[in-house]
Every structure is written in structure tokens, then in C-alpha cells.
Protein backbone atom coordinates (compact mmCIF):
# COMPACT_ATOMS: atom_id res chain seq x y z
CA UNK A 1 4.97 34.07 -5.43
CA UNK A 2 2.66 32.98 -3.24
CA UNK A 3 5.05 32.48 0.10
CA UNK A 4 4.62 34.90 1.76
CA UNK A 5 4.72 34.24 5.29
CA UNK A 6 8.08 33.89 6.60
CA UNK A 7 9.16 31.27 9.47
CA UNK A 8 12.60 29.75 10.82
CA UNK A 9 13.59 27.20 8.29
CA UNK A 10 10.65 27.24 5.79
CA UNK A 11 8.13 29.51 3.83
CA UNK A 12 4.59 29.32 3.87
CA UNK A 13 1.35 30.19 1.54
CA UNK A 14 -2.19 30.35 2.83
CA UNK A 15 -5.14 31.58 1.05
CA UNK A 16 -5.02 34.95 2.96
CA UNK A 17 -1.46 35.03 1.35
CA UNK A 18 -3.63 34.74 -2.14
CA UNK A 19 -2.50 30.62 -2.53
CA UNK A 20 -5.72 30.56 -4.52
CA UNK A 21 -4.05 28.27 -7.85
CA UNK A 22 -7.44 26.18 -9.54
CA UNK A 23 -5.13 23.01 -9.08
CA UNK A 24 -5.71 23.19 -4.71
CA UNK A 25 -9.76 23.28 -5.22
CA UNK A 26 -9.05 20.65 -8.19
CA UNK A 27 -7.11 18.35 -6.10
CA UNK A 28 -9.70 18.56 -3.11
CA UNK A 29 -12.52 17.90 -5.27
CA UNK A 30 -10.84 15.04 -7.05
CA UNK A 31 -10.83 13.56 -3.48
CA UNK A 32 -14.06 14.37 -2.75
CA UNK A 33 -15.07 12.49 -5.38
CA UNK A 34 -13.01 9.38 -5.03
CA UNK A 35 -13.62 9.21 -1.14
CA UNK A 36 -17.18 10.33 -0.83
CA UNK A 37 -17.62 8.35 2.65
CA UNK A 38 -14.89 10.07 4.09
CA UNK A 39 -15.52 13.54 2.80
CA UNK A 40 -19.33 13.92 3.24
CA UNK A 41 -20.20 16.82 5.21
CA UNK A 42 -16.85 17.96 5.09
CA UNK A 43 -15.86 20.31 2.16
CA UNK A 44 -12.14 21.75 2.05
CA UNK A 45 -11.97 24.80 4.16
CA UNK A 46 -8.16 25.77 5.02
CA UNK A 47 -5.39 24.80 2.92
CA UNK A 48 -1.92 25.68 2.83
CA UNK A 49 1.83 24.70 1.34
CA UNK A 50 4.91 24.72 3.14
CA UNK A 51 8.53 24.85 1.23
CA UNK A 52 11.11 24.21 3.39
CA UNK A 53 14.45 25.59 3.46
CA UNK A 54 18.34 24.62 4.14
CA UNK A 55 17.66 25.84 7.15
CA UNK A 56 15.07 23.97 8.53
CA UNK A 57 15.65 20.27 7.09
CA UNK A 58 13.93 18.68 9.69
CA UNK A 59 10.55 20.19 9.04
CA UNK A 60 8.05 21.49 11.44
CA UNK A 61 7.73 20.17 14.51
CA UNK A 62 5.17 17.19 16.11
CA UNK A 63 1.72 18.76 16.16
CA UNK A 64 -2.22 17.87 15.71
CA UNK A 65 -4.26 20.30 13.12
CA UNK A 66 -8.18 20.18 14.52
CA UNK A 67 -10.27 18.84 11.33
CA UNK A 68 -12.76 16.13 11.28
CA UNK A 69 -10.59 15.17 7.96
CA UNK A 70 -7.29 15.91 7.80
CA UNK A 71 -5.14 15.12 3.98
CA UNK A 72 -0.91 15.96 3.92
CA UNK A 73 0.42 15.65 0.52
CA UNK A 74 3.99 15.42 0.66
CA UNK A 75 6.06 16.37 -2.68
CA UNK A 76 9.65 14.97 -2.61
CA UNK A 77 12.34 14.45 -5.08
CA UNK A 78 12.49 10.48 -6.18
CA UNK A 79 15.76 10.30 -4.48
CA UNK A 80 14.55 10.87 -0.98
CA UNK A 81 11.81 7.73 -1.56
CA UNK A 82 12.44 5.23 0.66
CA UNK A 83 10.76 2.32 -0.84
């Protein structure tokens, strides 16, 4: 697995934890591709994946991550859609 670092109430996977799957760099070129304004001069260089535990429902905390583009891709279960 890929989760390897460990924190209070979820798991997370970096690409110093080897989170290297093709489908990250697919996924950031796609939207390179279909938002070339807002991704010129700015190629994908940090990703990562959280999975979050029982323990921590309520997710990480408030917080600004320093880009000049910044993407969050959130994968829920259809049940938790609120619209």
C-alpha cells in the first residue's frame, strides 16, 4: 500500500512514500490539457492522497497549501452527495 505515513484520524501517501500510480501524472496532465490558461508555467510538482479513518471523520483541519495552482479532488461515496 502506498499509506504509509501515519496521522491521528487518517493515513497519508506522498511520492516519497512511493504514491507514484500512472493514473496521478494522467489525471494532472488531463488537466493540463483541458485548462491550459490556468496551468501554464505551472506543471504538477507535489501530490498526495489522504484516506481518512473512523477516527478522524471530520477531516484535517482549516489550512492554506502555498501553490500558484492549487486542485483537491474529493472521492466520496454517492450517499454522502449533497445535491
Amino acid at each position: 500500500t502506498c499509506f504509509s505515513t501515519v496521522r491521528r484520524g487518517y493515513l497519508g501517501a506522498f511520492p516519497a512514500d512511493g504514491n507514484v500510480h500512472p493514473l496521478v501524472m494522467s489525471t494532472a496532465l488531463a488537466l493540463e490539457r483541458h485548462m491550459p490558461k490556468t496551468f501554464a508555467g505551472h506543471p504538477l510538482g507535489l501530490w498526495w492522497l489522504f484516506k481518512y479513518t473512523e477516527a478522524g471523520p471530520s477531516g484535517i483541519g482549516i489550512h492554506a497549501d502555498a501553490a500558484a495552482v492549487n486542485v483537491n479532488i474529493w472521492l466520496t461515496p454517492d450517499e454522502a452527495r449533497r445535491a
